[in-house]
PDB file of N, CA and C in Angstrom:
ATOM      1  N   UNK A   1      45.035 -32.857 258.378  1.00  0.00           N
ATOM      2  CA  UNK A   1      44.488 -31.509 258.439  1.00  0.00           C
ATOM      3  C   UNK A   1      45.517 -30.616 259.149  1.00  0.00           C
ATOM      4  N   UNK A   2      45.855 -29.141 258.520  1.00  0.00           N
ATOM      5  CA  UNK A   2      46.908 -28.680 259.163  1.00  0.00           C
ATOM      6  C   UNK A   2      46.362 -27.783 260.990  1.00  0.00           C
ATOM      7  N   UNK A   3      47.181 -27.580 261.001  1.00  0.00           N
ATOM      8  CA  UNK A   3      47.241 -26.709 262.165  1.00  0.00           C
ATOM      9  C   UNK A   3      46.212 -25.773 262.403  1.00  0.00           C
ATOM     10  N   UNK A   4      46.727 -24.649 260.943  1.00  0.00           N
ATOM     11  CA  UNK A   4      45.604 -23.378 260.911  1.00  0.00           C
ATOM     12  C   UNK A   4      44.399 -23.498 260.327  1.00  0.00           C
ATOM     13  N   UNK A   5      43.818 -25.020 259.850  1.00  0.00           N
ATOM     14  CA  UNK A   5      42.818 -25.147 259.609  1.00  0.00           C
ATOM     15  C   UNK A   5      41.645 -25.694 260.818  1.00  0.00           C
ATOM     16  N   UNK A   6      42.503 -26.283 261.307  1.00  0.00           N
ATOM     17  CA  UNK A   6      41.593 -27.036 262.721  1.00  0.00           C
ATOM     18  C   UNK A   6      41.707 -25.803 263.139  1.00  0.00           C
ATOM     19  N   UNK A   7      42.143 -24.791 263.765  1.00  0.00           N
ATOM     20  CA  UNK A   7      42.175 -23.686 264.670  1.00  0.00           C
ATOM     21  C   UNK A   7      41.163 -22.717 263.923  1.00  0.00           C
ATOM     22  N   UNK A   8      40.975 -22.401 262.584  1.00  0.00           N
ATOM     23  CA  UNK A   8      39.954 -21.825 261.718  1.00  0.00           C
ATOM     24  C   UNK A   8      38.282 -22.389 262.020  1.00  0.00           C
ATOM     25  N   UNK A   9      38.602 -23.490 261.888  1.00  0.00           N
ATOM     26  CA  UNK A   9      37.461 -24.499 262.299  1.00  0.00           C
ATOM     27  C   UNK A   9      36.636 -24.337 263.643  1.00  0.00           C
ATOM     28  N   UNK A  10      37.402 -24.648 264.266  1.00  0.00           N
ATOM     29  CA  UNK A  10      37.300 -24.322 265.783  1.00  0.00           C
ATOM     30  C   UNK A  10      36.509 -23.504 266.063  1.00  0.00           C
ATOM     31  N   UNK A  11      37.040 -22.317 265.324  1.00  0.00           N
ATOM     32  CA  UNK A  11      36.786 -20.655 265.694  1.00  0.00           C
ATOM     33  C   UNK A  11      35.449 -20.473 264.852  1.00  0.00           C
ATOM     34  N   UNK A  12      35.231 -20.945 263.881  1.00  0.00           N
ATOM     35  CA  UNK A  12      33.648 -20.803 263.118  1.00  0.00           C
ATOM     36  C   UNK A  12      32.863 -21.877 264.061  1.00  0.00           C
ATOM     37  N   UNK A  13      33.017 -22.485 264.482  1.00  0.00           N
ATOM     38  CA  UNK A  13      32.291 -23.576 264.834  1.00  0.00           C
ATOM     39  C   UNK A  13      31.794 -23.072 266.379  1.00  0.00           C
ATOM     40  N   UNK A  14      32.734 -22.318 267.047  1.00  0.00           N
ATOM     41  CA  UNK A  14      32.597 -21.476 268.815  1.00  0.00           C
ATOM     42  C   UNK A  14      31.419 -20.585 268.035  1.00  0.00           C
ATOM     43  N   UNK A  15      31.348 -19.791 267.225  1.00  0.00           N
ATOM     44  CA  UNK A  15      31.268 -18.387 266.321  1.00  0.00           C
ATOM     45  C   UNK A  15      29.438 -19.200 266.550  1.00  0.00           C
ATOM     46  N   UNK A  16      29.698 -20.271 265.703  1.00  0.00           N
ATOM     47  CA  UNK A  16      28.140 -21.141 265.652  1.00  0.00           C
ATOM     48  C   UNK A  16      27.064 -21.228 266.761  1.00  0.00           C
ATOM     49  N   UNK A  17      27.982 -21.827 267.644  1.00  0.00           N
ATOM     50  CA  UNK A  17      27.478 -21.864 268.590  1.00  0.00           C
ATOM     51  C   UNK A  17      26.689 -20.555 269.320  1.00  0.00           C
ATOM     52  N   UNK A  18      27.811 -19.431 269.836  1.00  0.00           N
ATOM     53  CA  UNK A  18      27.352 -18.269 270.013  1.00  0.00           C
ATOM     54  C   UNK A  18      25.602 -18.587 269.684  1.00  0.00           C
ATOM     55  N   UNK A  19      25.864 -17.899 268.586  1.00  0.00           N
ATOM     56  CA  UNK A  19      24.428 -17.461 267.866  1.00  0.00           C
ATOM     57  C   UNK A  19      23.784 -18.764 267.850  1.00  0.00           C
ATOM     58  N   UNK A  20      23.435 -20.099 267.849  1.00  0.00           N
ATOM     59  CA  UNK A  20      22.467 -20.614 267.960  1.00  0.00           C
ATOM     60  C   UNK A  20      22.437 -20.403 269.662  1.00  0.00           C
ATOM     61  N   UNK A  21      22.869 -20.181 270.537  1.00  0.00           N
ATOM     62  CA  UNK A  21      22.896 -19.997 272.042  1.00  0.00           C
ATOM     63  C   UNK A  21      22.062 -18.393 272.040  1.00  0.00           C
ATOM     64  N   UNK A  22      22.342 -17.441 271.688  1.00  0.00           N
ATOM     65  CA  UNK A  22      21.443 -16.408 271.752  1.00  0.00           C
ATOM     66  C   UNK A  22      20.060 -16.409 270.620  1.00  0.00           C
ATOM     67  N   UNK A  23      20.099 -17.327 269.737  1.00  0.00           N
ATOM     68  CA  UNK A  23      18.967 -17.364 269.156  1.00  0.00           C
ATOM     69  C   UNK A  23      17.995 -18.186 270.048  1.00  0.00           C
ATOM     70  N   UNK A  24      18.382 -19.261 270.941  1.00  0.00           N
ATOM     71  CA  UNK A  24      17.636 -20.214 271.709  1.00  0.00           C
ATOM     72  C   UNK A  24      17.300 -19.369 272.979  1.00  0.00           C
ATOM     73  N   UNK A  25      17.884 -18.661 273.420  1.00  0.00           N
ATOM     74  CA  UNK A  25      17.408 -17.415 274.610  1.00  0.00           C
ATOM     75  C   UNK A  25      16.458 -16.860 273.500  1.00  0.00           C
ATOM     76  N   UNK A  26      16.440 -16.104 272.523  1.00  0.00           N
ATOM     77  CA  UNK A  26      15.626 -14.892 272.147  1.00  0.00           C
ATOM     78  C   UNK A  26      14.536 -15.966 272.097  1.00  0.00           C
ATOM     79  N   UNK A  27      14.610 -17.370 271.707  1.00  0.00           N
ATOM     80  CA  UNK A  27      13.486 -17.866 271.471  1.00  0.00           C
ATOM     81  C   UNK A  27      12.479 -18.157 272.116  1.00  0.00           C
ATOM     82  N   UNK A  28      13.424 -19.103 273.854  1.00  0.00           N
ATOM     83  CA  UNK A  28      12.520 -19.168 275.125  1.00  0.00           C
ATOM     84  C   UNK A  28      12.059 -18.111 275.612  1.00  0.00           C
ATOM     85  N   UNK A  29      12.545 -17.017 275.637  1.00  0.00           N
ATOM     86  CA  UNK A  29      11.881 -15.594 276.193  1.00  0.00           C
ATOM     87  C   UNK A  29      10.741 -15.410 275.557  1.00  0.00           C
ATOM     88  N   UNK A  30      10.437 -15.463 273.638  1.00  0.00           N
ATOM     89  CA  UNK A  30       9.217 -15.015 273.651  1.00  0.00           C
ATOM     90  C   UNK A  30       8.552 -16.099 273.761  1.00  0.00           C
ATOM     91  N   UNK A  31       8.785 -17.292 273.715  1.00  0.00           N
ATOM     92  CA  UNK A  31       7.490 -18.317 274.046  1.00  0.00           C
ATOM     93  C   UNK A  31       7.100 -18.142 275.856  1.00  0.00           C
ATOM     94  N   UNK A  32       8.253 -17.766 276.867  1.00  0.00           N
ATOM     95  CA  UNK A  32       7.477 -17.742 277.489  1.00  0.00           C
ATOM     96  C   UNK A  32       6.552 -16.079 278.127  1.00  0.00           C
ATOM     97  N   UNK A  33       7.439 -15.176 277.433  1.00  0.00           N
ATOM     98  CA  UNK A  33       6.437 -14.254 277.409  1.00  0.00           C
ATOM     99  C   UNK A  33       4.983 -14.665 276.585  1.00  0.00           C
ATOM    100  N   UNK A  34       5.055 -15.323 275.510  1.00  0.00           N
ATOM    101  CA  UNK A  34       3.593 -15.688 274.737  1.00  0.00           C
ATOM    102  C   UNK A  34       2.985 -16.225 275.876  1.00  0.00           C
ATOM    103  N   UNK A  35       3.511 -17.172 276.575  1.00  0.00           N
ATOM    104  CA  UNK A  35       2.875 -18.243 277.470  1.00  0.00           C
ATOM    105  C   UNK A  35       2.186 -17.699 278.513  1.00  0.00           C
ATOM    106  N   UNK A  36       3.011 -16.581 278.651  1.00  0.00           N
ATOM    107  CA  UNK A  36       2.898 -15.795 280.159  1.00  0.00           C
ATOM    108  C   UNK A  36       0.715 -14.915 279.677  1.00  0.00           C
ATOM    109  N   UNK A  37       1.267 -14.768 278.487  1.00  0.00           N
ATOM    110  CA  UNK A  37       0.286 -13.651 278.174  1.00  0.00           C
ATOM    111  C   UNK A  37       0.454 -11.941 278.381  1.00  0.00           C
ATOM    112  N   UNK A  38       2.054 -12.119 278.186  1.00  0.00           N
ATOM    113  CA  UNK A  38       2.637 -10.238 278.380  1.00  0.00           C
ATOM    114  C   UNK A  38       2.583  -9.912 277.559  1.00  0.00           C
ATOM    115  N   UNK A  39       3.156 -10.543 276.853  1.00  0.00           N
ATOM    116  CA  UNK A  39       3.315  -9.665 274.866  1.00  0.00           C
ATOM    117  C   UNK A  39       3.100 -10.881 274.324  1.00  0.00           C
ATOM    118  N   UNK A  40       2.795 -10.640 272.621  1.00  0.00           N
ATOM    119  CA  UNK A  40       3.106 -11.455 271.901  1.00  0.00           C
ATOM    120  C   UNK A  40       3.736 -10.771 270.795  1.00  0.00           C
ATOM    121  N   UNK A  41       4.715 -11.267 270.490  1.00  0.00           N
ATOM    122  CA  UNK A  41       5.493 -10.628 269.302  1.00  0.00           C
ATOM    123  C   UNK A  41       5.574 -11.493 267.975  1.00  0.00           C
ATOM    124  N   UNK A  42       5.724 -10.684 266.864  1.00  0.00           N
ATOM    125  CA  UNK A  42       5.658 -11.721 265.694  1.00  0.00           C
ATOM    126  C   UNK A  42       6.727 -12.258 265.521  1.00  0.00           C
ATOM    127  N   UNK A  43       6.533 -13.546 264.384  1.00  0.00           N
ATOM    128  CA  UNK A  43       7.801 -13.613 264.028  1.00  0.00           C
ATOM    129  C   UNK A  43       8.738 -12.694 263.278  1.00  0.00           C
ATOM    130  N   UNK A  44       8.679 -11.466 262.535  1.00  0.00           N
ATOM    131  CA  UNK A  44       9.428 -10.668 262.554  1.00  0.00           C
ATOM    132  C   UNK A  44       9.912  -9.716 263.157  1.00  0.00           C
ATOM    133  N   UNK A  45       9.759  -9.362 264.576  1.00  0.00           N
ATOM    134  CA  UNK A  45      10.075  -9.065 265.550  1.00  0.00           C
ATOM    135  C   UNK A  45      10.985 -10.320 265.995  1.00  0.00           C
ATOM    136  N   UNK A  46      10.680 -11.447 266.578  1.00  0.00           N
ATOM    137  CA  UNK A  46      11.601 -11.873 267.398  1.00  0.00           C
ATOM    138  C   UNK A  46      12.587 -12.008 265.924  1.00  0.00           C
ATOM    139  N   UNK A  47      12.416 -11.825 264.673  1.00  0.00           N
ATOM    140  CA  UNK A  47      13.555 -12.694 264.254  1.00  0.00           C
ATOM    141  C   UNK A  47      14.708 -11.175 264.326  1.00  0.00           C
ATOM    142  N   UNK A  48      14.512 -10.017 264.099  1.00  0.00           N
ATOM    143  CA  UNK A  48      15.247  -9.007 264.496  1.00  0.00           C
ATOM    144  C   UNK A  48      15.674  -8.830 265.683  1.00  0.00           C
ATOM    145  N   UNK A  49      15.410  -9.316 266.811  1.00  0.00           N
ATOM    146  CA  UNK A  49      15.680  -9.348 268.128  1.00  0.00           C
ATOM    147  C   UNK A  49      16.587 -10.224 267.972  1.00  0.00           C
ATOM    148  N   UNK A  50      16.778 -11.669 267.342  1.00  0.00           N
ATOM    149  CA  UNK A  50      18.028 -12.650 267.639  1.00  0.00           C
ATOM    150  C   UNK A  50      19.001 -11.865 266.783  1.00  0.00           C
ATOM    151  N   UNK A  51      18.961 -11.414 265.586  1.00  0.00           N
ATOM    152  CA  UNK A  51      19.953 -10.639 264.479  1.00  0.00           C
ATOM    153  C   UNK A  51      20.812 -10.034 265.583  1.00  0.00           C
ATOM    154  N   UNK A  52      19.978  -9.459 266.654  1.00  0.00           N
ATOM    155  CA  UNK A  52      20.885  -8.433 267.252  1.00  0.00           C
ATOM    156  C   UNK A  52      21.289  -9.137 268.533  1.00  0.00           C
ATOM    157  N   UNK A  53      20.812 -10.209 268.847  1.00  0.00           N
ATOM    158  CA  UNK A  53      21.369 -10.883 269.955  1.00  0.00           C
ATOM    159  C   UNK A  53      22.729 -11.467 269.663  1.00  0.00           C
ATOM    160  N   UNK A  54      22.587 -11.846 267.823  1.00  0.00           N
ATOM    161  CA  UNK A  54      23.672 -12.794 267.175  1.00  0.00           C
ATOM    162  C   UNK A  54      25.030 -11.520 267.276  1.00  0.00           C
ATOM    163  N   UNK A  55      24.201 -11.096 267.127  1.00  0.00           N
ATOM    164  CA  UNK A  55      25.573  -9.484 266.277  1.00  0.00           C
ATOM    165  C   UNK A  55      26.402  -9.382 268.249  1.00  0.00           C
ATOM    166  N   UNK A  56      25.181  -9.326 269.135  1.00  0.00           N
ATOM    167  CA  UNK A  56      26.577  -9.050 270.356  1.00  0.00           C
ATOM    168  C   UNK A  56      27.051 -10.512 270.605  1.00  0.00           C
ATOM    169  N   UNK A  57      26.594 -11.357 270.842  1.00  0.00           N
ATOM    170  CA  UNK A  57      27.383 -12.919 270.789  1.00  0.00           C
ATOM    171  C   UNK A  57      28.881 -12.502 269.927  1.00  0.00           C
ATOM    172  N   UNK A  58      28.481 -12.174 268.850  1.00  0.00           N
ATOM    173  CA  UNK A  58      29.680 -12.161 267.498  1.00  0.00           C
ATOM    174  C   UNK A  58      30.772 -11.298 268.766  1.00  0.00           C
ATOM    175  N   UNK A  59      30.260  -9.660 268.717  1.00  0.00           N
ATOM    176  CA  UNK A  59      30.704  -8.923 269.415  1.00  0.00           C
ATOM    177  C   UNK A  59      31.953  -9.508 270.515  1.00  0.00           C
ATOM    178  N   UNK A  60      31.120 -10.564 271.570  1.00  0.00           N
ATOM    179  CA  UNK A  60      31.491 -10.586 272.621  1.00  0.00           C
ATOM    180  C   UNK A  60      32.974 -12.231 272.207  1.00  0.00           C
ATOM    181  N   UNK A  61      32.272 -12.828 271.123  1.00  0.00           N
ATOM    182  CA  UNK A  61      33.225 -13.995 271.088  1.00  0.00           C
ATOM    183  C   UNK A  61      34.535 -13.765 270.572  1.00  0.00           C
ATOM    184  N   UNK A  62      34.506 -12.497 269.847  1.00  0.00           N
ATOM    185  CA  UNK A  62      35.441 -11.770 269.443  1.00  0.00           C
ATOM    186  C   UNK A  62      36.295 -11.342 270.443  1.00  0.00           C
ATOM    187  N   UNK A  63      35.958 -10.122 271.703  1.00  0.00           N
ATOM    188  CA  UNK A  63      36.628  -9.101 272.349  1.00  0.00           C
ATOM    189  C   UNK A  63      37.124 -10.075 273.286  1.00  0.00           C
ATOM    190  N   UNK A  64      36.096 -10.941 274.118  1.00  0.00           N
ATOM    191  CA  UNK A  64      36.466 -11.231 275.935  1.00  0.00           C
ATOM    192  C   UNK A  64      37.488 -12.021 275.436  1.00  0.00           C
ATOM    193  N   UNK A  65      37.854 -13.042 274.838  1.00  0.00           N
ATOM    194  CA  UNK A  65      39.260 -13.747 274.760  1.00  0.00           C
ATOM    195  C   UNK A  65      40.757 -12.767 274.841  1.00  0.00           C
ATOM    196  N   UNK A  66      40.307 -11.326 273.536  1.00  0.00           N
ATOM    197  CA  UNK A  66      41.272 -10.231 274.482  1.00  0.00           C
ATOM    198  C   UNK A  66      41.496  -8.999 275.216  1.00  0.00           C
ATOM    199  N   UNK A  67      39.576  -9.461 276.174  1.00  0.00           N
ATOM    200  CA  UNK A  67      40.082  -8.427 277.190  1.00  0.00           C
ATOM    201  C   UNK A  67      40.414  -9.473 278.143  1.00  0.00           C
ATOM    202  N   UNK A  68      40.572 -10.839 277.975  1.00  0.00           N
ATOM    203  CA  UNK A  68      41.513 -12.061 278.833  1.00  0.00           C
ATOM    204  C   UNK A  68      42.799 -11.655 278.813  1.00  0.00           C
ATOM    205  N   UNK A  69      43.141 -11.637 277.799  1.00  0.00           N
ATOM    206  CA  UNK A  69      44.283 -11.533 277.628  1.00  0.00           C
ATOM    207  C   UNK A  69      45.251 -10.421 278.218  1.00  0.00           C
ATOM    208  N   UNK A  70      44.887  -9.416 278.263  1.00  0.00           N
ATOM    209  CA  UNK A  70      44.549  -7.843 278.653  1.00  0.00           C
ATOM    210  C   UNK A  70      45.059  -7.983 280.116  1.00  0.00           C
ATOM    211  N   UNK A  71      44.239  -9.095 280.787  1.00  0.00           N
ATOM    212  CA  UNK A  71      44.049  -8.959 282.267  1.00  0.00           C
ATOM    213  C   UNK A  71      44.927  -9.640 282.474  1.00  0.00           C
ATOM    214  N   UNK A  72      45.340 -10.849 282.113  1.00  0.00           N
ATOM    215  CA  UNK A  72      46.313 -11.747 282.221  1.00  0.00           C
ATOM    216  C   UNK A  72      47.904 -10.839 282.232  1.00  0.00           C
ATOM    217  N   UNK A  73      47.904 -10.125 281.691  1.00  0.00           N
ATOM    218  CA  UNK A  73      49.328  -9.112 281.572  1.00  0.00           C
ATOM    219  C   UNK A  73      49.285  -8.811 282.697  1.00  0.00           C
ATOM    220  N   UNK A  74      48.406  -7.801 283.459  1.00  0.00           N
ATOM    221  CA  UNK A  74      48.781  -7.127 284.563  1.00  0.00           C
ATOM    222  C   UNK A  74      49.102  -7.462 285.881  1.00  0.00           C
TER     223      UNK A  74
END
C-alpha cells in the first residue's frame, strides 16, 4: 500500500471518528435530558442536532491541525 494511500486512509478514518464522537455526545445528552425529564426531543430533532455537531467536528478536524501549525511557527 503506498504512502498517499495509508495517509488518505488515515485521514477518512480520524474524519470517522470525529462524527461518530459528536454523534455519541448529541446522543447521551438527549437520553439524559429524556431521563432527566427536561425535554424530550424527537428523533428528528436530535438527528439535525448531530448533522450539525458532525459539520463542526468536520470543521474543527480540518482547521486545529493548521492553526497547530500556525503556532508552531511563532
Amino acid at each position: 500500500m503506498s504512502e498517499e494511500l495509508k495517509t488518505i486512509l488515515i485521514s477518512r478514518f480520524k474524519s470517522f471518528l470525529w462524527r461518530l464522537l459528536g454523534y455519541a455526545i448529541a446522543l447521551f445528552f438527549a437520553f439524559i435530558l429524556d431521563l432527566c425529564k427536561v425535554i424530550e426531543l424527537s428523533p428528528a430533532v436530535i438527528t439535525i442536532i448531530t448533522l450539525a455537531i458532525g459539520e463542526i467536528t468536520k470543521y474543527l478536524n480540518v482547521n486545529l491541525p493548521d492553526l497547530k501549525k500556525l503556532e508552531d511557527k511563532k
